[in-house]
Every structure is written in C-alpha cells, then in structure tokens.
PDB file of N, CA and C in Angstrom:
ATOM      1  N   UNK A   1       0.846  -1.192   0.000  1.00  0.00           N
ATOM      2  CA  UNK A   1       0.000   0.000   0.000  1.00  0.00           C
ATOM      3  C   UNK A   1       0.883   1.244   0.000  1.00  0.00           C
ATOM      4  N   UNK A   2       0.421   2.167  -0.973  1.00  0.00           N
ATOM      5  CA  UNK A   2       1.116   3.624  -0.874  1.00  0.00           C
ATOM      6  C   UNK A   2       1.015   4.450   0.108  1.00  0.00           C
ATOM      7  N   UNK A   3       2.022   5.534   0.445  1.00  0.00           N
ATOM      8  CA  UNK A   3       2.082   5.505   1.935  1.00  0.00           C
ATOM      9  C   UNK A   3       0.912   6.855   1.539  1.00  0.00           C
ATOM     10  N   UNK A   4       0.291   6.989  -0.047  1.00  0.00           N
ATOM     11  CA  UNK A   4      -0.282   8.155   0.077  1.00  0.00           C
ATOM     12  C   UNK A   4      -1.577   7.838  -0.014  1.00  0.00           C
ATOM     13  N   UNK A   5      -1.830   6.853  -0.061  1.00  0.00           N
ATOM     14  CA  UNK A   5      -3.549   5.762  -0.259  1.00  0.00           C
ATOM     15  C   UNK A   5      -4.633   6.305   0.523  1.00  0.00           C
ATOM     16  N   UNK A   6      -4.182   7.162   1.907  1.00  0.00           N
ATOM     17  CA  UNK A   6      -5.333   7.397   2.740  1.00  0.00           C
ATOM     18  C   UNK A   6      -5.563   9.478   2.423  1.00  0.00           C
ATOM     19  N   UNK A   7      -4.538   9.713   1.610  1.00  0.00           N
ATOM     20  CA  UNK A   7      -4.855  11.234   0.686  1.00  0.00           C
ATOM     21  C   UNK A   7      -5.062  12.037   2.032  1.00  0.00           C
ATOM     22  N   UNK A   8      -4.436  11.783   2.992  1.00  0.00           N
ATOM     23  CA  UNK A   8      -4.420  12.537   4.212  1.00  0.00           C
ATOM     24  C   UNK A   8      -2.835  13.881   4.004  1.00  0.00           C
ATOM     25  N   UNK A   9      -3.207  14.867   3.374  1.00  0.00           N
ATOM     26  CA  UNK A   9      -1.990  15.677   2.758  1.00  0.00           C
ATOM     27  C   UNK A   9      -2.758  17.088   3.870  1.00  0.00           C
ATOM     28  N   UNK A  10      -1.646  17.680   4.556  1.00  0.00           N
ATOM     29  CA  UNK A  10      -1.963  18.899   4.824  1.00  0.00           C
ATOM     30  C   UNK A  10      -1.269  20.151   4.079  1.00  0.00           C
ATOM     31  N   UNK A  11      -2.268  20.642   4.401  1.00  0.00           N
ATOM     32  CA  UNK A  11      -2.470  22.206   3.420  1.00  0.00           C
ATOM     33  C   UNK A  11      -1.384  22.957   4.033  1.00  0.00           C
ATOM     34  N   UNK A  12      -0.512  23.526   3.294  1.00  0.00           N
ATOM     35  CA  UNK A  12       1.102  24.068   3.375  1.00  0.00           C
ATOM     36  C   UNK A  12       2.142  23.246   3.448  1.00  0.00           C
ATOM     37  N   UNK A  13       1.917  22.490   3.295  1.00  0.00           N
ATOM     38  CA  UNK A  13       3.113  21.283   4.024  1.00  0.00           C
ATOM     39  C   UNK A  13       4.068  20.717   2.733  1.00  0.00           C
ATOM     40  N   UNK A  14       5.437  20.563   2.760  1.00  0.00           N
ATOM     41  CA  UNK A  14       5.958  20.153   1.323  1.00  0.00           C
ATOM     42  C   UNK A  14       5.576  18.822   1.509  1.00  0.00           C
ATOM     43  N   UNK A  15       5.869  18.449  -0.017  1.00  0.00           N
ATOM     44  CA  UNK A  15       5.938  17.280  -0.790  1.00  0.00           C
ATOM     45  C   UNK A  15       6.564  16.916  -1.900  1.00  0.00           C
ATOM     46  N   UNK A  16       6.746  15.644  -2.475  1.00  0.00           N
ATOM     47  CA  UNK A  16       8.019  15.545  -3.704  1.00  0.00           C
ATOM     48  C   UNK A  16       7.496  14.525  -4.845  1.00  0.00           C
ATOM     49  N   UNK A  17       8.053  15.275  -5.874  1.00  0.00           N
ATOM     50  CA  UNK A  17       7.611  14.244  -6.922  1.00  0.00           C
ATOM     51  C   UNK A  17       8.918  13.597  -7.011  1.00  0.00           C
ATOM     52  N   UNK A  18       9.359  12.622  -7.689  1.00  0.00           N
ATOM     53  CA  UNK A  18      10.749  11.972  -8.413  1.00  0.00           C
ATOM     54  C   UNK A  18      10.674  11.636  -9.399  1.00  0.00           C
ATOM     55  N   UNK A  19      10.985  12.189 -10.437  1.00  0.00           N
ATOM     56  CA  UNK A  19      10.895  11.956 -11.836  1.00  0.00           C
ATOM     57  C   UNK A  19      12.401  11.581 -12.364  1.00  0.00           C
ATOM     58  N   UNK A  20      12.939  11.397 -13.513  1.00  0.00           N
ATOM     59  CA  UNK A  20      14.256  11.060 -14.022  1.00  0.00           C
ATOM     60  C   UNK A  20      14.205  11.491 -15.531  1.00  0.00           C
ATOM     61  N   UNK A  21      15.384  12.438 -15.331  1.00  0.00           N
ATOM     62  CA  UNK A  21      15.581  13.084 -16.622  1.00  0.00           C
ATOM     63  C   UNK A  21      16.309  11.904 -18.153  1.00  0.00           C
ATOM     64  N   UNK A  22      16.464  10.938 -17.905  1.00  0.00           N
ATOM     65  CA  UNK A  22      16.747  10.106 -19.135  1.00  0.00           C
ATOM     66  C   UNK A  22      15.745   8.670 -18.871  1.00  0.00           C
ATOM     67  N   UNK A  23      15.454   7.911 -20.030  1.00  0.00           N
ATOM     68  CA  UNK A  23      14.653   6.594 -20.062  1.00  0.00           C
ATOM     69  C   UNK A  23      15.576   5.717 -19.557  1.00  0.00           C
ATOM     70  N   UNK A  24      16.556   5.784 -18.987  1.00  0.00           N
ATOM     71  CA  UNK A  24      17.519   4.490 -17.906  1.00  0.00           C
ATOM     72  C   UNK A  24      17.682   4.836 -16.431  1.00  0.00           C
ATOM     73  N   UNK A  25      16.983   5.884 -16.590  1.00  0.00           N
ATOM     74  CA  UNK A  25      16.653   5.785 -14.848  1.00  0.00           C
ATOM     75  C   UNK A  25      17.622   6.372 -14.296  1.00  0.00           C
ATOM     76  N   UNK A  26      18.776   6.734 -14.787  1.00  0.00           N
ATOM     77  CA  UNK A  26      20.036   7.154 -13.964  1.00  0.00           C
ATOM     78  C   UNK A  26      20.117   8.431 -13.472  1.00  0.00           C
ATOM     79  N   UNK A  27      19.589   9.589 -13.583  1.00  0.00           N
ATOM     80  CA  UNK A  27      19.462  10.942 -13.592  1.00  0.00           C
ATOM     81  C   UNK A  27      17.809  11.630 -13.066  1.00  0.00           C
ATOM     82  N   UNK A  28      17.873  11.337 -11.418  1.00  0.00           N
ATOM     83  CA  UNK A  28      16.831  11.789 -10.673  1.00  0.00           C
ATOM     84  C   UNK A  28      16.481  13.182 -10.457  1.00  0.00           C
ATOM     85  N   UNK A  29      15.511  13.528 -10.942  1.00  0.00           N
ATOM     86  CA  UNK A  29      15.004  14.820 -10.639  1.00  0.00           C
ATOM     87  C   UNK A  29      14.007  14.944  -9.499  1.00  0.00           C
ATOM     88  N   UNK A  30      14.128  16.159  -8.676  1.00  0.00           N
ATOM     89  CA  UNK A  30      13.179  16.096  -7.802  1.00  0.00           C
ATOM     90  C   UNK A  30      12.480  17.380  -7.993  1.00  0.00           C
ATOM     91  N   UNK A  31      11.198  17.333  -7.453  1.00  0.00           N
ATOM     92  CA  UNK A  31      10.073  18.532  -7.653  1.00  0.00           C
ATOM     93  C   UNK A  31       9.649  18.799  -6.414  1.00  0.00           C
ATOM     94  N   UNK A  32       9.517  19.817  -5.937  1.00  0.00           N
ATOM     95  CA  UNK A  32       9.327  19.825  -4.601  1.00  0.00           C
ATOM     96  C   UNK A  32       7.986  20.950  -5.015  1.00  0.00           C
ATOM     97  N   UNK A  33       6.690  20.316  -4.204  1.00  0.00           N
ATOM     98  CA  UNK A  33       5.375  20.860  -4.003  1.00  0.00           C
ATOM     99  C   UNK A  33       4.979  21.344  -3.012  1.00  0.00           C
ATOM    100  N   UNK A  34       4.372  22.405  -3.074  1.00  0.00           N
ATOM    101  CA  UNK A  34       3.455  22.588  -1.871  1.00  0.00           C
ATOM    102  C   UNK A  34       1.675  22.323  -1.897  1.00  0.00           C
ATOM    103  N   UNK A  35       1.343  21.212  -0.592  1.00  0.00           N
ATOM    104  CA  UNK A  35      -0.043  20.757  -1.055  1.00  0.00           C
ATOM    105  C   UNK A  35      -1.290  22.310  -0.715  1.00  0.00           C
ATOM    106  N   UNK A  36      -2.165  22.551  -1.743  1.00  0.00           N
ATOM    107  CA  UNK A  36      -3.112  24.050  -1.124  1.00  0.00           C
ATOM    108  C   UNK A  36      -4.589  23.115  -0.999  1.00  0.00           C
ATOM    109  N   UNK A  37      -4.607  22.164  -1.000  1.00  0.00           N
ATOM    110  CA  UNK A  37      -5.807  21.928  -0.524  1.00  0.00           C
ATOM    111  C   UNK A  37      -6.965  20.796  -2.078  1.00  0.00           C
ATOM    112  N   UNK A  38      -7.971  20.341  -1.555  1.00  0.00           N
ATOM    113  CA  UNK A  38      -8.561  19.296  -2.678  1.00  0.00           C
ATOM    114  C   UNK A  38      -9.999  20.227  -3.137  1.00  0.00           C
ATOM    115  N   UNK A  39      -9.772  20.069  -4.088  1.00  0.00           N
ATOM    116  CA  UNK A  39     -11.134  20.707  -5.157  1.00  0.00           C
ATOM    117  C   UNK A  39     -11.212  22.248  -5.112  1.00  0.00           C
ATOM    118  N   UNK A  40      -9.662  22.879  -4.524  1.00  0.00           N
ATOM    119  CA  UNK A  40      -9.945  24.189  -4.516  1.00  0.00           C
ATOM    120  C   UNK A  40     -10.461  25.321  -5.866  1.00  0.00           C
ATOM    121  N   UNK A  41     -10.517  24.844  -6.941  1.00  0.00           N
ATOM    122  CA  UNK A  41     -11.606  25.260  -8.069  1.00  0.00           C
ATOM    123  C   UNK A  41     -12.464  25.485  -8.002  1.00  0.00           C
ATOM    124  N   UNK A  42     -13.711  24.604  -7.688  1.00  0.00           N
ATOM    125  CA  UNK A  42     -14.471  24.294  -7.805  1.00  0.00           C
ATOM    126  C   UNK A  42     -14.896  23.141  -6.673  1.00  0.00           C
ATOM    127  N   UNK A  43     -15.688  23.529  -5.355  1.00  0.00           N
ATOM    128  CA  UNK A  43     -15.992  22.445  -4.626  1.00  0.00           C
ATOM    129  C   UNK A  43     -17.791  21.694  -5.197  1.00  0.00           C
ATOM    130  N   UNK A  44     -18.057  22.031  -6.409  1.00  0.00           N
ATOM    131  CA  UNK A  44     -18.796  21.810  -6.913  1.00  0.00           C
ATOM    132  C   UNK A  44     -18.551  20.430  -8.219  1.00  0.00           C
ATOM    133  N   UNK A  45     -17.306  20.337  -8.736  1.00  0.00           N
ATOM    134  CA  UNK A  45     -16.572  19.262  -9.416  1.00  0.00           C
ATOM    135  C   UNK A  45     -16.757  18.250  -8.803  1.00  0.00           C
ATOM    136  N   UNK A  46     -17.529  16.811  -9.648  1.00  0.00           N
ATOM    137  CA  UNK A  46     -17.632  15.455  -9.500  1.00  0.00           C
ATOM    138  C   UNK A  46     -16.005  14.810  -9.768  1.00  0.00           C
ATOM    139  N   UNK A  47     -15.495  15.066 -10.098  1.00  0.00           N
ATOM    140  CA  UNK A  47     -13.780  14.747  -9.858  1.00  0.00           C
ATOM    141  C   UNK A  47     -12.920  15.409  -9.112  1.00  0.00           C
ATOM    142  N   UNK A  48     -12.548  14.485  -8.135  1.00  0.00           N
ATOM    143  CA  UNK A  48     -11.922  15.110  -7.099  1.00  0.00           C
ATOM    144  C   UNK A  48     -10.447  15.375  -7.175  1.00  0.00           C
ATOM    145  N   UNK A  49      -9.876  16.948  -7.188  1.00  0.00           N
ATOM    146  CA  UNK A  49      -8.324  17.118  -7.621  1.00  0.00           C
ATOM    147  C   UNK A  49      -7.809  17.781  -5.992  1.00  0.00           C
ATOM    148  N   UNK A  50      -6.826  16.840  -6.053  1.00  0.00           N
ATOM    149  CA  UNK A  50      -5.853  17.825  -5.215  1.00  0.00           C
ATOM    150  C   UNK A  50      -4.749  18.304  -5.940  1.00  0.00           C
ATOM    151  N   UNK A  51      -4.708  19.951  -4.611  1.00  0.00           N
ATOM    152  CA  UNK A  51      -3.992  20.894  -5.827  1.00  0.00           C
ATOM    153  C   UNK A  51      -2.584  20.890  -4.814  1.00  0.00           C
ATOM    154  N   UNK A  52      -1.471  21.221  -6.452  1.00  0.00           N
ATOM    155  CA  UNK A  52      -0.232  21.506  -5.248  1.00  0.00           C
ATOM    156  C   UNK A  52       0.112  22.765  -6.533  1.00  0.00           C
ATOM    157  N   UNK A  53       1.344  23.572  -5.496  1.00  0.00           N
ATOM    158  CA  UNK A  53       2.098  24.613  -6.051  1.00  0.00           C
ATOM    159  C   UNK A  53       3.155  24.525  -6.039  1.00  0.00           C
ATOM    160  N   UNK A  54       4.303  24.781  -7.197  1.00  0.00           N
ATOM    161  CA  UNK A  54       5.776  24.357  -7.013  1.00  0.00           C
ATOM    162  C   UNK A  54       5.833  25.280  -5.558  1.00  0.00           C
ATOM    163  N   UNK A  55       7.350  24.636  -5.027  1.00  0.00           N
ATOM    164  CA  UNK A  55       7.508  24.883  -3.449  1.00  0.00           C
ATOM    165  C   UNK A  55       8.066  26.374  -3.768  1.00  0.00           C
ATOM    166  N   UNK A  56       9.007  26.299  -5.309  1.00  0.00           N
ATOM    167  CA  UNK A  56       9.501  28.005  -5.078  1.00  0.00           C
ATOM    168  C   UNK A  56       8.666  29.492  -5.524  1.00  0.00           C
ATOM    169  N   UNK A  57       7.644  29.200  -5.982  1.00  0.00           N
ATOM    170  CA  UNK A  57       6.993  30.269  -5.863  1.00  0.00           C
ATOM    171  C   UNK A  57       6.283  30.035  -4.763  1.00  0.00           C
ATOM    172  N   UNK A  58       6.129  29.308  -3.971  1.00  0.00           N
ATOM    173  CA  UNK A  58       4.956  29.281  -2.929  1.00  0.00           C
ATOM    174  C   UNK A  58       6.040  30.025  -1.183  1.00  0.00           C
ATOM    175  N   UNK A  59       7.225  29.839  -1.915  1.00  0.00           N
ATOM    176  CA  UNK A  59       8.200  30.267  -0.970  1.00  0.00           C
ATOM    177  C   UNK A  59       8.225  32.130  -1.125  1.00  0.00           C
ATOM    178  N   UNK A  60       8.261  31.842  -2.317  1.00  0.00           N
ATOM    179  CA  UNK A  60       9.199  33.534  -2.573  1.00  0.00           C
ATOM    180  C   UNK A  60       7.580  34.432  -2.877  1.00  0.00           C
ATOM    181  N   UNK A  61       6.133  33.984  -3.263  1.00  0.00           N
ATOM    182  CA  UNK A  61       4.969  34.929  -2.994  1.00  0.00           C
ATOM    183  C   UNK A  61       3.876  33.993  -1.838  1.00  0.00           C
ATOM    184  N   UNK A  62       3.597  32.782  -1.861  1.00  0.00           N
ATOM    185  CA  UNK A  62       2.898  32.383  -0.892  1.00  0.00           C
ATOM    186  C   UNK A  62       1.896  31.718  -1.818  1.00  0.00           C
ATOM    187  N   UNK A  63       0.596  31.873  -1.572  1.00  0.00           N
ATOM    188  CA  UNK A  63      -0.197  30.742  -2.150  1.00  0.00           C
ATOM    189  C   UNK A  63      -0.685  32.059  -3.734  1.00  0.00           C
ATOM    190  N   UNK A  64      -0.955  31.303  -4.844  1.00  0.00           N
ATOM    191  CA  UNK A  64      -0.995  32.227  -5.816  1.00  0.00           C
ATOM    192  C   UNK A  64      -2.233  32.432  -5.841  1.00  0.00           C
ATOM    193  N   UNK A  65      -3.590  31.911  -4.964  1.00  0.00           N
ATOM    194  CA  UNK A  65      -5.196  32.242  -5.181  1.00  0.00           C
ATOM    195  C   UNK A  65      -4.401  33.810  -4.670  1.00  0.00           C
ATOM    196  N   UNK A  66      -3.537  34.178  -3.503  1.00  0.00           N
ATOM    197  CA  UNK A  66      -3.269  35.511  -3.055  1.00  0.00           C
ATOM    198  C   UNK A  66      -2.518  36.601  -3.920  1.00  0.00           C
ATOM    199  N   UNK A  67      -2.329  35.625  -4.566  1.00  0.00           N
ATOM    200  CA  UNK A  67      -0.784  36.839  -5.430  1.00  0.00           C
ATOM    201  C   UNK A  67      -1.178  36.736  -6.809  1.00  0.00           C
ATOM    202  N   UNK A  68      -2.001  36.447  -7.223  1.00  0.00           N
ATOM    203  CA  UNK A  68      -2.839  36.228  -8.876  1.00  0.00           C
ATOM    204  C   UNK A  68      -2.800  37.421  -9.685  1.00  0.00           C
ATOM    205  N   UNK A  69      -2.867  38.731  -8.722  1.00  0.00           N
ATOM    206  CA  UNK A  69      -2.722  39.877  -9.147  1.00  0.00           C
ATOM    207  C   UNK A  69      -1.509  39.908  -9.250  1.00  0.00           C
ATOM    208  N   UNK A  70      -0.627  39.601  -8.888  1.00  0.00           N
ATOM    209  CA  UNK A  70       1.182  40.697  -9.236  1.00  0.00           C
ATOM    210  C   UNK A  70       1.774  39.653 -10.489  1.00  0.00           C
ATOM    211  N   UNK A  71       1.839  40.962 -10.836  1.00  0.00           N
ATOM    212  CA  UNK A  71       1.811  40.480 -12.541  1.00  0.00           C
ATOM    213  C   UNK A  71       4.183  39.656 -12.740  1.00  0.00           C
ATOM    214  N   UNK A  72       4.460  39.912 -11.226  1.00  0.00           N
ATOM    215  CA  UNK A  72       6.166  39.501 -11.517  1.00  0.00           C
ATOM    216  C   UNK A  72       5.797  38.090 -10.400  1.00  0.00           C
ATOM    217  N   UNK A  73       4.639  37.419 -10.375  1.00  0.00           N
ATOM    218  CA  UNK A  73       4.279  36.547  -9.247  1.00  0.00           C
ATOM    219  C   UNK A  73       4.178  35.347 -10.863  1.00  0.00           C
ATOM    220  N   UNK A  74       5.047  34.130 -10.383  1.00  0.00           N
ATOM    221  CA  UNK A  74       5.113  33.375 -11.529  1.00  0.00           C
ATOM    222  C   UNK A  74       5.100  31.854 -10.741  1.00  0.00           C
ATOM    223  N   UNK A  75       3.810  31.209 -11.063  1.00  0.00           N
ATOM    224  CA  UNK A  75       4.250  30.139 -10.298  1.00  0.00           C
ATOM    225  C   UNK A  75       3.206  28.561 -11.147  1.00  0.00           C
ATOM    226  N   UNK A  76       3.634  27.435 -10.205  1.00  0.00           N
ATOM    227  CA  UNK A  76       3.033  26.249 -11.729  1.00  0.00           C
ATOM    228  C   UNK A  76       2.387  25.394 -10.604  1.00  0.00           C
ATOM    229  N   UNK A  77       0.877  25.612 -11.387  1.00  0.00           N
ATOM    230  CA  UNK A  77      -0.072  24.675 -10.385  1.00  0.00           C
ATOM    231  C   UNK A  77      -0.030  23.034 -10.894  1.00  0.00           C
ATOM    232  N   UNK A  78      -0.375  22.110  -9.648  1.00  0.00           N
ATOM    233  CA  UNK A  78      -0.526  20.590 -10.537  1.00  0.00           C
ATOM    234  C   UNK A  78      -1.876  20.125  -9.565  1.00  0.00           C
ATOM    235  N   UNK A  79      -2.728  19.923 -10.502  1.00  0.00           N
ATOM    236  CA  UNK A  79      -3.515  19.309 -10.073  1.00  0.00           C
ATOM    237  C   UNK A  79      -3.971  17.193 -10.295  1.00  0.00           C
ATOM    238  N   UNK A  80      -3.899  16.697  -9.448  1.00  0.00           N
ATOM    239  CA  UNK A  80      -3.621  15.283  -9.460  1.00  0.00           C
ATOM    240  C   UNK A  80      -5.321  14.726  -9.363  1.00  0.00           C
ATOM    241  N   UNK A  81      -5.964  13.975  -9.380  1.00  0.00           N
ATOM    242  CA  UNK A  81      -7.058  13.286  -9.218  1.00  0.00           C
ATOM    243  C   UNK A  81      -6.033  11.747  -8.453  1.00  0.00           C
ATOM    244  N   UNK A  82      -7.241  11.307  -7.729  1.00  0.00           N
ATOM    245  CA  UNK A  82      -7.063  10.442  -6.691  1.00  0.00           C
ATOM    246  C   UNK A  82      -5.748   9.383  -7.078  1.00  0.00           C
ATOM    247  N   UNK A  83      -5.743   8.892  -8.375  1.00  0.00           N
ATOM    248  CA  UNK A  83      -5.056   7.762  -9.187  1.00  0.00           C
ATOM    249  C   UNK A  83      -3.703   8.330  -9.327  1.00  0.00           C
ATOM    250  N   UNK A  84      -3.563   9.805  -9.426  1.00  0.00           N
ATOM    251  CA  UNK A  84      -1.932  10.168  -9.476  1.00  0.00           C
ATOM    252  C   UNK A  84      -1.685  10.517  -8.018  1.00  0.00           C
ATOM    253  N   UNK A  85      -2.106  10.142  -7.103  1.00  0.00           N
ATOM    254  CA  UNK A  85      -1.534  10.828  -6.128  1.00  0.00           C
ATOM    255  C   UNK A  85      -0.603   9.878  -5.583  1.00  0.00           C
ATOM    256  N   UNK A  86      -0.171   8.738  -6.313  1.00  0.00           N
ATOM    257  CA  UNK A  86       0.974   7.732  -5.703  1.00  0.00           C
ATOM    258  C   UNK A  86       2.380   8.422  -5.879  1.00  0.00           C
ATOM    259  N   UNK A  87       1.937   9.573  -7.109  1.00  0.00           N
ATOM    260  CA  UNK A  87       3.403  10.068  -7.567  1.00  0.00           C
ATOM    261  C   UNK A  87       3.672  11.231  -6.231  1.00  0.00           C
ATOM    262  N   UNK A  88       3.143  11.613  -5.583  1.00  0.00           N
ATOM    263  CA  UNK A  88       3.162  12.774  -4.676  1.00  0.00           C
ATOM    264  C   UNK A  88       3.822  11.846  -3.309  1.00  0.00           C
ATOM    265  N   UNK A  89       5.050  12.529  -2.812  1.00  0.00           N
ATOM    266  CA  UNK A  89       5.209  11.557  -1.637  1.00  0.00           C
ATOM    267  C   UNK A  89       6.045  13.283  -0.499  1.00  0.00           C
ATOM    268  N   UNK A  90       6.138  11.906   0.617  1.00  0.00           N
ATOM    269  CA  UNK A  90       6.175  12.848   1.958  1.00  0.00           C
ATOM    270  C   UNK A  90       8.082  13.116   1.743  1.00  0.00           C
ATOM    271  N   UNK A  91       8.528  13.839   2.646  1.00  0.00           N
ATOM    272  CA  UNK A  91      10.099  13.306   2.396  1.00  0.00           C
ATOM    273  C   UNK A  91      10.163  12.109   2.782  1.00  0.00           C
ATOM    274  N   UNK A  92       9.711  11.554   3.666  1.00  0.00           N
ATOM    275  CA  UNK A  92      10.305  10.012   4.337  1.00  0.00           C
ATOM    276  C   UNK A  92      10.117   9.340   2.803  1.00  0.00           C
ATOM    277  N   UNK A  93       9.207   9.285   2.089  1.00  0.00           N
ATOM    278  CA  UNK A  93       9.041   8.716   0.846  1.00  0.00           C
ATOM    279  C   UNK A  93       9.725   9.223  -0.163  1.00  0.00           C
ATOM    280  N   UNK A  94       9.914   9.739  -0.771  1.00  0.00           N
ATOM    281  CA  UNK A  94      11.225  10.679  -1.082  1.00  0.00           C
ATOM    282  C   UNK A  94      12.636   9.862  -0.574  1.00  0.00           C
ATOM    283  N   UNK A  95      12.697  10.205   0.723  1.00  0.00           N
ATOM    284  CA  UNK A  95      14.363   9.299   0.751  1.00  0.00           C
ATOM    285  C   UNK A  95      14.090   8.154   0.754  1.00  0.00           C
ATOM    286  N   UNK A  96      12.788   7.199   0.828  1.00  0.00           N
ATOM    287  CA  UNK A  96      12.939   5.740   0.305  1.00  0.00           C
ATOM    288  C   UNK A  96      12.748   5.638  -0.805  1.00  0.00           C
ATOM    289  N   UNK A  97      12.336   6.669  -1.590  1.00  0.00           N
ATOM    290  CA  UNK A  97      12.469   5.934  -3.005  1.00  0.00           C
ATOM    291  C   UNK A  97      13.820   6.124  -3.960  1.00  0.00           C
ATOM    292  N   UNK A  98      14.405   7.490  -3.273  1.00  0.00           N
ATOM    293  CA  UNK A  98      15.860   7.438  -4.024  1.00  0.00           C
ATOM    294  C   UNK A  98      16.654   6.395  -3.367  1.00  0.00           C
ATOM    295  N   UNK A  99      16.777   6.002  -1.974  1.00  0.00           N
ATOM    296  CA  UNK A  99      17.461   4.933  -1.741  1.00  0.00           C
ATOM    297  C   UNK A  99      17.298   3.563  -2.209  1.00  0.00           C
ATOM    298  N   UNK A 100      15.826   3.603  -3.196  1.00  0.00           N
ATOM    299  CA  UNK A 100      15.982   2.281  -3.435  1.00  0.00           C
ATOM    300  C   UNK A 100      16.636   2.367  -5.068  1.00  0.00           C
ATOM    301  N   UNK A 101      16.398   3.469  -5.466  1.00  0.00           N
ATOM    302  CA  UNK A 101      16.980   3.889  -6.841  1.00  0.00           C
ATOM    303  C   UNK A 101      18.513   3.412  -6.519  1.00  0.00           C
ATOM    304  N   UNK A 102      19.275   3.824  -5.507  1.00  0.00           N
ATOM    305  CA  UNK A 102      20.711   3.670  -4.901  1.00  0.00           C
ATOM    306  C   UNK A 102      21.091   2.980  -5.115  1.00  0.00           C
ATOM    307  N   UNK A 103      20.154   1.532  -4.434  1.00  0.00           N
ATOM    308  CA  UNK A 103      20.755  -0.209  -4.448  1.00  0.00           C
ATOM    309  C   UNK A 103      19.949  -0.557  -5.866  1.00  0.00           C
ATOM    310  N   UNK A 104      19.881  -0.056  -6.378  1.00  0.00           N
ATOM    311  CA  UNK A 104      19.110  -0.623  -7.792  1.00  0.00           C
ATOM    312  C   UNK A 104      20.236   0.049  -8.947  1.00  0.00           C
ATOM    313  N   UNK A 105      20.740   0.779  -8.877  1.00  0.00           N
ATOM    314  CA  UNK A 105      21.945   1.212  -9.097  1.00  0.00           C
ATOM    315  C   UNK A 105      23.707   0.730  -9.005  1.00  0.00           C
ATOM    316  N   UNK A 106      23.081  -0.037  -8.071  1.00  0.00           N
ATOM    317  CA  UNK A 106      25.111  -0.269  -7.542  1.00  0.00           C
ATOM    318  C   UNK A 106      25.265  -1.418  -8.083  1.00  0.00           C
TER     319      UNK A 106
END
C-alpha cells in the first residue's frame, strides 16, 4: 500500500515528486510541491483534484489564489485526481524511493 492511499496531505506542508531526466533511470530529478488543498476550483466538481504549487513560488509569494494579481508573481499549479496521487510523496518517501533507486543502481 502507498504511503499516500489514505490522501491525508496537509495544506502548506511540502511534498516531492521523483521523476528522471533520461529513459535508464540514472538521472533523478526532484520537484518539490506545496499541497493548497482538494477541489480548490471548484468544490462543486464530481472529480476530485488535489492541488499543489511548485515549493519556489509558494516560498518567494505564498499561495498564488493571493498573489494572482502581481503580474512579476510566476508560479506552476498541478492538479492530481485520486489515481496520481501515488506520484506525490512525503520526504520520508522521497528518501525511500531514491534509496531504493541507490541499491538498484550499484
């Protein structure tokens, strides 16, 4: 079971994607999110999205529903439905999944 299965994410809190910049796996990229909350669009939507904000604009203006107006406020929303949210992990998940990248590696 994924440690993200029960979609229990709090609102401000980071989180990480791990993606890999070549098709052999060797070259880990990390994305670091901030979670703003589920169906914040629309709490009227029959598909349920949770939303995140990259971590560095959410660092350097804060949440962008606030900063939508400042036109030098630049930041990249992701919205996931229930089925992608395996890709979203905590750090503890995060350092187990590059460590297993590690021994899968050596």
């Amino acid at each position: 079971m994924n440690e993200n299965d029960r979609h229990d994410f709090v609102i401000g809190k980071s989180y990480f994607m791990l993606t890999f910049a070549d098709k052999d796996f060797k070259f880990p990229m990390i994305l670091s999110l901030v979670f703003l909350g589920k169906n914040i669009e629309s709490e009227e939507d029959e598909n349920e999205l949770w939303f995140f904000q990259d971590a560095k604009s959410y660092g350097e203006f804060g949440d962008y529903r606030k900063v939508a107006h400042n036109k030098d406020a630049r930041f990249e929303i992701y919205d996931f439905p229930q089925d992608g949210l395996c890709d979203v992990l905590t750090l503890k998940g995060l350092i187990d999944a590059l460590t297993k990248e590690q021994k899968r590696s050596e």
